[in-house]
Protein backbone atom coordinates (compact mmCIF):
# COMPACT_ATOMS: atom_id res chain seq x y z
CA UNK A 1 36.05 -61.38 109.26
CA UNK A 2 33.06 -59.74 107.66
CA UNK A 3 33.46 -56.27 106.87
CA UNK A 4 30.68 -53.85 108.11
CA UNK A 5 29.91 -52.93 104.36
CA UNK A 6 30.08 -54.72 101.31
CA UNK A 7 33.56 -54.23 100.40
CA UNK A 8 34.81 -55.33 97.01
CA UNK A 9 38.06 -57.51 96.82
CA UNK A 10 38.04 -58.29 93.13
CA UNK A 11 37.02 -56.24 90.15
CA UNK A 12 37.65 -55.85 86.27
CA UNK A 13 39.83 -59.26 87.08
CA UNK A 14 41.99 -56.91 89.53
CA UNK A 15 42.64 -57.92 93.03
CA UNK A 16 42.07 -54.75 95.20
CA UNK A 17 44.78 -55.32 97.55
CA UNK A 18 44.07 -52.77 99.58
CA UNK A 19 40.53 -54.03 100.07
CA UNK A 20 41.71 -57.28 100.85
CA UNK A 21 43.90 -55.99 103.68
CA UNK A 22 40.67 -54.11 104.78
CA UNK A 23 39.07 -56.93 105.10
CA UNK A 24 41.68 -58.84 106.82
CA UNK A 25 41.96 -61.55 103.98
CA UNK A 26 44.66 -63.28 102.14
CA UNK A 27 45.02 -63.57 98.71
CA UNK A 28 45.08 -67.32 99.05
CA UNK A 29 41.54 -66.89 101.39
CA UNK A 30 40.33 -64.85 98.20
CA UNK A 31 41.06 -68.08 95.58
CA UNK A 32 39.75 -70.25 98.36
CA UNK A 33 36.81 -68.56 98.45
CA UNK A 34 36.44 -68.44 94.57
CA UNK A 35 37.01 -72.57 94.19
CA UNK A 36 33.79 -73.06 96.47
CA UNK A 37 31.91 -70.85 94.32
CA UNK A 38 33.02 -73.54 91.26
CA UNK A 39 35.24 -70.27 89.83
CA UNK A 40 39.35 -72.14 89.41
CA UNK A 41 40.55 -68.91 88.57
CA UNK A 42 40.65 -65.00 89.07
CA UNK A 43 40.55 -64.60 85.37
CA UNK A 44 36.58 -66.03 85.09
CA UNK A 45 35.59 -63.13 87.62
CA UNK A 46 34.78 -60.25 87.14
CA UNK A 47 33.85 -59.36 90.68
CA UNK A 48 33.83 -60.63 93.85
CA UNK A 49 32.41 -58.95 96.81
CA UNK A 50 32.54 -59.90 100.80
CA UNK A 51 29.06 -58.88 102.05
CA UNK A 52 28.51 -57.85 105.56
CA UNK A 53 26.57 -60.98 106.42
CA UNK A 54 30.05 -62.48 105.45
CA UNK A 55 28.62 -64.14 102.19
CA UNK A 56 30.27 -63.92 98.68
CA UNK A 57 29.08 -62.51 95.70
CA UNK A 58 30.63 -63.55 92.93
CA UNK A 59 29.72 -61.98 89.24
CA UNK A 60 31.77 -63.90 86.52
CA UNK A 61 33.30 -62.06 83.00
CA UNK A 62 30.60 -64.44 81.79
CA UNK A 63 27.74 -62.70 82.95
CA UNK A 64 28.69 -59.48 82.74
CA UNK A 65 29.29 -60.05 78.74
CA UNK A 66 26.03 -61.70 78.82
CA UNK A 67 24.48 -58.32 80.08
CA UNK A 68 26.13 -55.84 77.75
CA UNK A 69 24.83 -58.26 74.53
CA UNK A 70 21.01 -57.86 75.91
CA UNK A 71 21.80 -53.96 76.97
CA UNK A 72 23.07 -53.52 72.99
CA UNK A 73 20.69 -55.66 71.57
CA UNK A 74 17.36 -53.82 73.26
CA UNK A 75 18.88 -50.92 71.59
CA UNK A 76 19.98 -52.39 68.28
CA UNK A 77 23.49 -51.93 68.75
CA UNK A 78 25.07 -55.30 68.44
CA UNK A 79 27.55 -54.25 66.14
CA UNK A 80 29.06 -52.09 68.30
CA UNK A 81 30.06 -54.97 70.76
């Protein structure tokens, strides 16, 4: 069932349980959800959101570290990652 706002199931790697209930979704639905993306496991997300629409977006650990290395590097902080 698609929520009537985006409503955010997974974050930081954490399942938001009560989100899921929310949303009227399993934990197993969840992982489901994350294989058809091509994502085996909750540890390679870092979020994972159930859009109104009833899409999934799903924004891996990947990308997310991927962002904060061009975020430090416009502003010459590298080092500090």
């Amino acid at each position: 069932m698609a929520p009537s706002q985006q409503q955010r199931l997974l974050y930081a790697g954490q399942v938001l349980t009560k989100n899921l209930q929310h949303a009227l979704l399993s934990p197993d639905k969840l992982r489901s959800e994350l294989r058809l993306k091509g994502h085996c496991s909750f540890d390679e997300v870092f979020a994972a959101i159930l859009e109104p629409t009833g899409s999934w977006a799903v924004i891996t650990k990947g990308e997310v570290q991927g962002l904060l290395l061009m975020a430090a590097s416009a502003v010459g902080c590298e080092s500090m990652l």
